[in-house]
PDB file of N, CA and C in Angstrom:
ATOM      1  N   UNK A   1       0.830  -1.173   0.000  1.00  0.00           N
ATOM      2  CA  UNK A   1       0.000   0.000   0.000  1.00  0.00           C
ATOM      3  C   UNK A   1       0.881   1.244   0.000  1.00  0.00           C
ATOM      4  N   UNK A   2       0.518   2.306  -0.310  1.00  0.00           N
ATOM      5  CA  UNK A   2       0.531   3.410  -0.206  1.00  0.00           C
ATOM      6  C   UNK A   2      -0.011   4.861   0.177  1.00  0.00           C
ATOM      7  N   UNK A   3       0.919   5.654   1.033  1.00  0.00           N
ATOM      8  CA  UNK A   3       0.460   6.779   1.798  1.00  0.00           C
ATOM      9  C   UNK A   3       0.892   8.028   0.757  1.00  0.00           C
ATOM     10  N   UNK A   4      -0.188   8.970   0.803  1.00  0.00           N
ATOM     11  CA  UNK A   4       0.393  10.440   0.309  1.00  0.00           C
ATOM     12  C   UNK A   4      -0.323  11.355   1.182  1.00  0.00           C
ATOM     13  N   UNK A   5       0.088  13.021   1.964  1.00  0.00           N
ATOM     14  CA  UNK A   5      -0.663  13.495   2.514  1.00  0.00           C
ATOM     15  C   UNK A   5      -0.615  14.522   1.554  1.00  0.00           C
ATOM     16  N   UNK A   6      -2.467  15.326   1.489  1.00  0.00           N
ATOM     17  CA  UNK A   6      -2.593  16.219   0.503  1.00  0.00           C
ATOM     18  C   UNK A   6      -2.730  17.215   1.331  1.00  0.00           C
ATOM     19  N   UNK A   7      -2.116  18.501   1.270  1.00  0.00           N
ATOM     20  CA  UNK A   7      -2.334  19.717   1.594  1.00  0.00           C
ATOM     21  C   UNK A   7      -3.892  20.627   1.340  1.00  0.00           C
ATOM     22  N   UNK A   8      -4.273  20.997   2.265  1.00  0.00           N
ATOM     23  CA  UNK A   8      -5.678  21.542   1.992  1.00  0.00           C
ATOM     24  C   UNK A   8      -5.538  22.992   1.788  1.00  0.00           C
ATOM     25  N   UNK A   9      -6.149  23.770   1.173  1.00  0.00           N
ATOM     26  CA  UNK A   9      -6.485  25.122   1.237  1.00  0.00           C
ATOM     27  C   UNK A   9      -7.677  25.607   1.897  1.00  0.00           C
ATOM     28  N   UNK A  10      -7.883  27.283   2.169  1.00  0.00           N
ATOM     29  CA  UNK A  10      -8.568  28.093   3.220  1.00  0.00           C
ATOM     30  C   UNK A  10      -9.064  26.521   3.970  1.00  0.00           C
ATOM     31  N   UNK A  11     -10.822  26.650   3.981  1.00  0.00           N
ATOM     32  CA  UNK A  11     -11.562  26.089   5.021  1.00  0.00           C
ATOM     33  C   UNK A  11     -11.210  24.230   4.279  1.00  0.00           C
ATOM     34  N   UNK A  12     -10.333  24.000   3.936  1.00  0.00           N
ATOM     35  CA  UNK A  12     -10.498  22.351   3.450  1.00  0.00           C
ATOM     36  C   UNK A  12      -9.325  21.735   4.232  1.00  0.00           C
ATOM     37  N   UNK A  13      -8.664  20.938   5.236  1.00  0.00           N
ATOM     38  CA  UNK A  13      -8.238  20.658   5.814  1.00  0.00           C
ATOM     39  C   UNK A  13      -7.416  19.805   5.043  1.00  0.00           C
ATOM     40  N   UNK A  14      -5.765  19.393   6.043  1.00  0.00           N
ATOM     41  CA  UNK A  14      -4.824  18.304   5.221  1.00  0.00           C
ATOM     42  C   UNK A  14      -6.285  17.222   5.416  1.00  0.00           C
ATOM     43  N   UNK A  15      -5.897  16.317   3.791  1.00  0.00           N
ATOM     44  CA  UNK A  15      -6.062  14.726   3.907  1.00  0.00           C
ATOM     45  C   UNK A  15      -4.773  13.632   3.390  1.00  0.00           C
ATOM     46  N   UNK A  16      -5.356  12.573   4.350  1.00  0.00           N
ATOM     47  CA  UNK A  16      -3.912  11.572   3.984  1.00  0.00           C
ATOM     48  C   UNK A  16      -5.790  10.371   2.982  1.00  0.00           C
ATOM     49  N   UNK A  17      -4.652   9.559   2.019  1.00  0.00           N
ATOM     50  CA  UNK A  17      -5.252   8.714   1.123  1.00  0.00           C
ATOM     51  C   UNK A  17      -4.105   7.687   1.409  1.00  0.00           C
ATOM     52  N   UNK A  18      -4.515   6.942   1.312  1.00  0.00           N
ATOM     53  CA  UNK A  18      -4.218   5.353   1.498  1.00  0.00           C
ATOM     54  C   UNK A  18      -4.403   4.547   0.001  1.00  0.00           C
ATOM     55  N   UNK A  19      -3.223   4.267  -0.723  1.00  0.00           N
ATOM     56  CA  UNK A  19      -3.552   3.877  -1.882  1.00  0.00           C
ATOM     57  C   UNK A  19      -3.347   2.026  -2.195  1.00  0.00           C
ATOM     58  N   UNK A  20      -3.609   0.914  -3.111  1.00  0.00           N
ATOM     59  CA  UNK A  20      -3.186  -0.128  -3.054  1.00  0.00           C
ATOM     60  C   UNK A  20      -2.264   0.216  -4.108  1.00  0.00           C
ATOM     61  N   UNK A  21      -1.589  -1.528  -4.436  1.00  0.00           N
ATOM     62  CA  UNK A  21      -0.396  -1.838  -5.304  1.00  0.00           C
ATOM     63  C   UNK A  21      -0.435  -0.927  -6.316  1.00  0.00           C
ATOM     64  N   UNK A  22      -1.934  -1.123  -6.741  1.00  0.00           N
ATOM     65  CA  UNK A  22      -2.829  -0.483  -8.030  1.00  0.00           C
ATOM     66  C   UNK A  22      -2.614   0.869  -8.335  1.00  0.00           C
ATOM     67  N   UNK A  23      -2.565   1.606  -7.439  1.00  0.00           N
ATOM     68  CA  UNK A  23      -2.859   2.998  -7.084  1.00  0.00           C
ATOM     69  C   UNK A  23      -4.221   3.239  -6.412  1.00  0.00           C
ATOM     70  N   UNK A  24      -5.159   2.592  -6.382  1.00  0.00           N
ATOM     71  CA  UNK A  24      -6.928   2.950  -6.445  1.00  0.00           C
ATOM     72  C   UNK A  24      -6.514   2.936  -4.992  1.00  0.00           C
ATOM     73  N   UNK A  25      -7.548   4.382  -4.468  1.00  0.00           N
ATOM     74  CA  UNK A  25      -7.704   4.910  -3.346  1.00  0.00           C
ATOM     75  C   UNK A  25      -8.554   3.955  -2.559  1.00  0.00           C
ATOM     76  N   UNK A  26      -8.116   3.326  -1.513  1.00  0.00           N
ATOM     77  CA  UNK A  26      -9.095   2.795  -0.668  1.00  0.00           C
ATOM     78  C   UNK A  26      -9.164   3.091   1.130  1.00  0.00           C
ATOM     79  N   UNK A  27      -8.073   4.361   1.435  1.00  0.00           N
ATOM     80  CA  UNK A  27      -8.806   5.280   2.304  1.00  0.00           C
ATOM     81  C   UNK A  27      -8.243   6.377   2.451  1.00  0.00           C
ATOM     82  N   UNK A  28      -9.281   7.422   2.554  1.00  0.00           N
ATOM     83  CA  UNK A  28      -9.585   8.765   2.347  1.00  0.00           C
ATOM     84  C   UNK A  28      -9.712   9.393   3.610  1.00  0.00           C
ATOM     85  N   UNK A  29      -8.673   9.737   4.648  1.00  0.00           N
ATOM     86  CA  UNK A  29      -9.459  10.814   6.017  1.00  0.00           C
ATOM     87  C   UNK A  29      -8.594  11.935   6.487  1.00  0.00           C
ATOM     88  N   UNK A  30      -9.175  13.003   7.403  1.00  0.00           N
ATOM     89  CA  UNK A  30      -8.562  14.088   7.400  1.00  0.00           C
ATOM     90  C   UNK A  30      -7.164  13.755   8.236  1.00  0.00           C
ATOM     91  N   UNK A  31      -6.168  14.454   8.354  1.00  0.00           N
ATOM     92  CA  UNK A  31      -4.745  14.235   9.103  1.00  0.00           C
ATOM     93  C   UNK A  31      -4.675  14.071  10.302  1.00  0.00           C
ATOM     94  N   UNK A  32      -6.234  15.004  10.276  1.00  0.00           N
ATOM     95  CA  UNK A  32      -5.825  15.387  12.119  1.00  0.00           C
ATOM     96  C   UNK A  32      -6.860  14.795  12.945  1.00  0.00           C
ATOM     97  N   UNK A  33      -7.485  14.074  12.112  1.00  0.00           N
ATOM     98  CA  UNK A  33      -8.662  12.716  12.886  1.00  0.00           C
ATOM     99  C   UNK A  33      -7.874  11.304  12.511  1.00  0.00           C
ATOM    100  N   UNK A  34      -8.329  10.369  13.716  1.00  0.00           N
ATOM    101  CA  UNK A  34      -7.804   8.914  13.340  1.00  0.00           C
ATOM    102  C   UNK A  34      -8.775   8.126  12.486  1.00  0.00           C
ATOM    103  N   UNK A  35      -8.177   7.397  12.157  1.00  0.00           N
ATOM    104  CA  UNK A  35      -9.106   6.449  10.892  1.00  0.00           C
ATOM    105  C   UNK A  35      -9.792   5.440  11.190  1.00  0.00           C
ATOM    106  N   UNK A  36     -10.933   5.762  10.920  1.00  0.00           N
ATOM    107  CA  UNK A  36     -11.586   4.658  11.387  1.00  0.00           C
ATOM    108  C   UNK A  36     -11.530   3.017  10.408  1.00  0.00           C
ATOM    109  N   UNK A  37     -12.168   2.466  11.401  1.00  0.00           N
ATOM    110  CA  UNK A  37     -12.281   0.710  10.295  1.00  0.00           C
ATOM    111  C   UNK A  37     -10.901   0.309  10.032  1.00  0.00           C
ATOM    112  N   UNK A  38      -9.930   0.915  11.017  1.00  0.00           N
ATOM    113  CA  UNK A  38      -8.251   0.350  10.511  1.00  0.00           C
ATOM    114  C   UNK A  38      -8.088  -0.838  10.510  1.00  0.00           C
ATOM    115  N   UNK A  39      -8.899  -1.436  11.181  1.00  0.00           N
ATOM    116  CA  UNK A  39      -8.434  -3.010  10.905  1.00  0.00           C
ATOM    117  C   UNK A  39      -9.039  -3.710   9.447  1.00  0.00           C
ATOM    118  N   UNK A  40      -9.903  -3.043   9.127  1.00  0.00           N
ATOM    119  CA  UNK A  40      -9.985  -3.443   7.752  1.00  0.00           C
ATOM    120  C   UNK A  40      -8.632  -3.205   6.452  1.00  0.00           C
ATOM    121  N   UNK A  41      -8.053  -2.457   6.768  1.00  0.00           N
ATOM    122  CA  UNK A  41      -6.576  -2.438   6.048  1.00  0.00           C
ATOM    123  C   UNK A  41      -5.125  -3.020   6.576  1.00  0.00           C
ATOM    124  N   UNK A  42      -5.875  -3.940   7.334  1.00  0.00           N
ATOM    125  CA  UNK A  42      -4.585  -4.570   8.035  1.00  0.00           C
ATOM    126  C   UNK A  42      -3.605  -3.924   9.360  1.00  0.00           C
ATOM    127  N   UNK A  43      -3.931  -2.913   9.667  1.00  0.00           N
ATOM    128  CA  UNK A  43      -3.278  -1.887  10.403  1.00  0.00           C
ATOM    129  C   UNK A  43      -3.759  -1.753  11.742  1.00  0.00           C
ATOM    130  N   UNK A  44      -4.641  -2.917  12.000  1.00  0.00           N
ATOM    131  CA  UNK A  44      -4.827  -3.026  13.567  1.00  0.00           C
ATOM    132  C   UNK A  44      -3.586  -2.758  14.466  1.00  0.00           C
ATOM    133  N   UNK A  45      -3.263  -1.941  15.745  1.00  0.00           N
ATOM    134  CA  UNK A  45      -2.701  -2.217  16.452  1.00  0.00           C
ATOM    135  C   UNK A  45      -1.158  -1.383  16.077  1.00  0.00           C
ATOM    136  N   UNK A  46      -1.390  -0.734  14.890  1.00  0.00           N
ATOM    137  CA  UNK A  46      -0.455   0.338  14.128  1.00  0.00           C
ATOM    138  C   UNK A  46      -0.695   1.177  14.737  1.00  0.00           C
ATOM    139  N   UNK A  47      -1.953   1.738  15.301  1.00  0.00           N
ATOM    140  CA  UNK A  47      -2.452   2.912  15.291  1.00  0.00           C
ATOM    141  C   UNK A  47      -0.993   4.241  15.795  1.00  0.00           C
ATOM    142  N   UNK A  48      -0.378   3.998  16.776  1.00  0.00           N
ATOM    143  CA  UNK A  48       0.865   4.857  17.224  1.00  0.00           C
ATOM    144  C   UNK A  48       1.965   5.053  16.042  1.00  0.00           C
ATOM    145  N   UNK A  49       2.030   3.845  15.189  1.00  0.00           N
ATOM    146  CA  UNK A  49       3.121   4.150  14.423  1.00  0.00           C
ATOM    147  C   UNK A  49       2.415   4.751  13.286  1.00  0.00           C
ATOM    148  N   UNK A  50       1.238   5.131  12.637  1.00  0.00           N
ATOM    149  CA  UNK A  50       0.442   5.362  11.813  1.00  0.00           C
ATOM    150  C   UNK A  50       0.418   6.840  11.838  1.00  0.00           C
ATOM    151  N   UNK A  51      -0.207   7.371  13.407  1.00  0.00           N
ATOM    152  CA  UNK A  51      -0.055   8.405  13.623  1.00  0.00           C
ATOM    153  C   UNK A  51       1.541   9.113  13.648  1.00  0.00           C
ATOM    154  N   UNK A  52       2.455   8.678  14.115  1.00  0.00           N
ATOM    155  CA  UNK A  52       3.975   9.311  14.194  1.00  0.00           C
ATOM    156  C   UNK A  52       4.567   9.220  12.417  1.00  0.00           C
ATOM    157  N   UNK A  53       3.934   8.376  11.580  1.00  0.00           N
ATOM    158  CA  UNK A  53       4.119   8.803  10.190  1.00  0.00           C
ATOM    159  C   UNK A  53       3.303   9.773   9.475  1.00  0.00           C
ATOM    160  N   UNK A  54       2.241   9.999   9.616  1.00  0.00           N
ATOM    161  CA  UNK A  54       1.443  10.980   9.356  1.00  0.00           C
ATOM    162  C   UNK A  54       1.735  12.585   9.676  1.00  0.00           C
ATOM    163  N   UNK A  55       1.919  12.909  10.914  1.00  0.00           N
ATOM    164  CA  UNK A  55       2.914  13.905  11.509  1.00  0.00           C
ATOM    165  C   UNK A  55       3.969  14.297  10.625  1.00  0.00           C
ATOM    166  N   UNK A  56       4.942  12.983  10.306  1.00  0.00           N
ATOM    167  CA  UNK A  56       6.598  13.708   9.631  1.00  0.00           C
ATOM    168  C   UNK A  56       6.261  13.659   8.194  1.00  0.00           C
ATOM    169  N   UNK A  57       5.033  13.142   7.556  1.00  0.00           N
ATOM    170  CA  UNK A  57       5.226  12.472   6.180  1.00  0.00           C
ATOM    171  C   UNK A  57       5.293  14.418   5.482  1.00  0.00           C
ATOM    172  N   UNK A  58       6.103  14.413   4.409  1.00  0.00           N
ATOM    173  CA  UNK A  58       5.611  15.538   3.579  1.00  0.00           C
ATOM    174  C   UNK A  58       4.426  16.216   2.697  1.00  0.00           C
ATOM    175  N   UNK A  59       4.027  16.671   2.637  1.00  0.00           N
ATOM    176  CA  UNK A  59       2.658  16.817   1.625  1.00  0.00           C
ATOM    177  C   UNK A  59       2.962  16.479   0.155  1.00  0.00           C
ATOM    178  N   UNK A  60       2.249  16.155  -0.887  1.00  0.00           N
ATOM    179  CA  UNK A  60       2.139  15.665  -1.490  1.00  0.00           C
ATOM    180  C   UNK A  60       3.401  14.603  -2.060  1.00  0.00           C
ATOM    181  N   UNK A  61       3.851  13.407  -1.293  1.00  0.00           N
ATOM    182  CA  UNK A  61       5.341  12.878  -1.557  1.00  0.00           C
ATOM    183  C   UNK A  61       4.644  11.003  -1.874  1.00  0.00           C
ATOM    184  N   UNK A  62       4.047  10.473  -2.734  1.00  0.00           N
ATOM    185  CA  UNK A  62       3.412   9.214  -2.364  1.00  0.00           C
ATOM    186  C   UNK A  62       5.473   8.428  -1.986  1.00  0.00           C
ATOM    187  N   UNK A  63       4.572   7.860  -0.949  1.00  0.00           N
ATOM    188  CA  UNK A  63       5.368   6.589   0.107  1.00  0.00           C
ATOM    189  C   UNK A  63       4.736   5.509   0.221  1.00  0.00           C
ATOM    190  N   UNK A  64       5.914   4.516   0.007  1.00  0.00           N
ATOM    191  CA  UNK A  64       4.995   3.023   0.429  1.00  0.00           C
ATOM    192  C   UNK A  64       4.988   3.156   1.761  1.00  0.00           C
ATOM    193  N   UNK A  65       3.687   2.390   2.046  1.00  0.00           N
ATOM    194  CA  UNK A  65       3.257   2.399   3.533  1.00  0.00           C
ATOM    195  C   UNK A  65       3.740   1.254   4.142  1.00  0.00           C
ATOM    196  N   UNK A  66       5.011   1.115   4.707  1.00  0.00           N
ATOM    197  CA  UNK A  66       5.459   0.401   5.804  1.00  0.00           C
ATOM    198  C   UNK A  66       5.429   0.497   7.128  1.00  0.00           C
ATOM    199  N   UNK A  67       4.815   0.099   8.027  1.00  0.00           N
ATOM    200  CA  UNK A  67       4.780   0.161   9.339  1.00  0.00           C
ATOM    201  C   UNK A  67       5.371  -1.556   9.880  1.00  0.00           C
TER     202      UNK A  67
END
């Protein structure tokens, strides 16, 4: 999988997207809320290391998502 965080303008807030092998987006949420249904992407129990990548990641930089 893959992480990119998008920079928001005025009232639209950062979002991070969660992409597969594919590219196709399969999750979409704001930076500064946690994600819900994480265990549906395998990422149960990530949640600390999820958040401490989200924080340093750069805006628009796609990264494979290793945790």
């Amino acid at each position: 999988m893959y992480i990119i965080k998008v920079k928001g303008k005025a009232k639209i807030p950062d979002y991070i997207q969660i992409r597969d092998e594919n590219f196709v987006l399969v999750a979409y949420f704001r930076a500064d809320r946690p994600m819900k249904n994480i265990e549906k992407f395998g990422l149960e129990g990530k949640e600390q290391a999820l958040e401490e990548l989200i924080k340093n990641l750069p805006f628009g930089k796609l990264q494979k998502l290793e945790l």
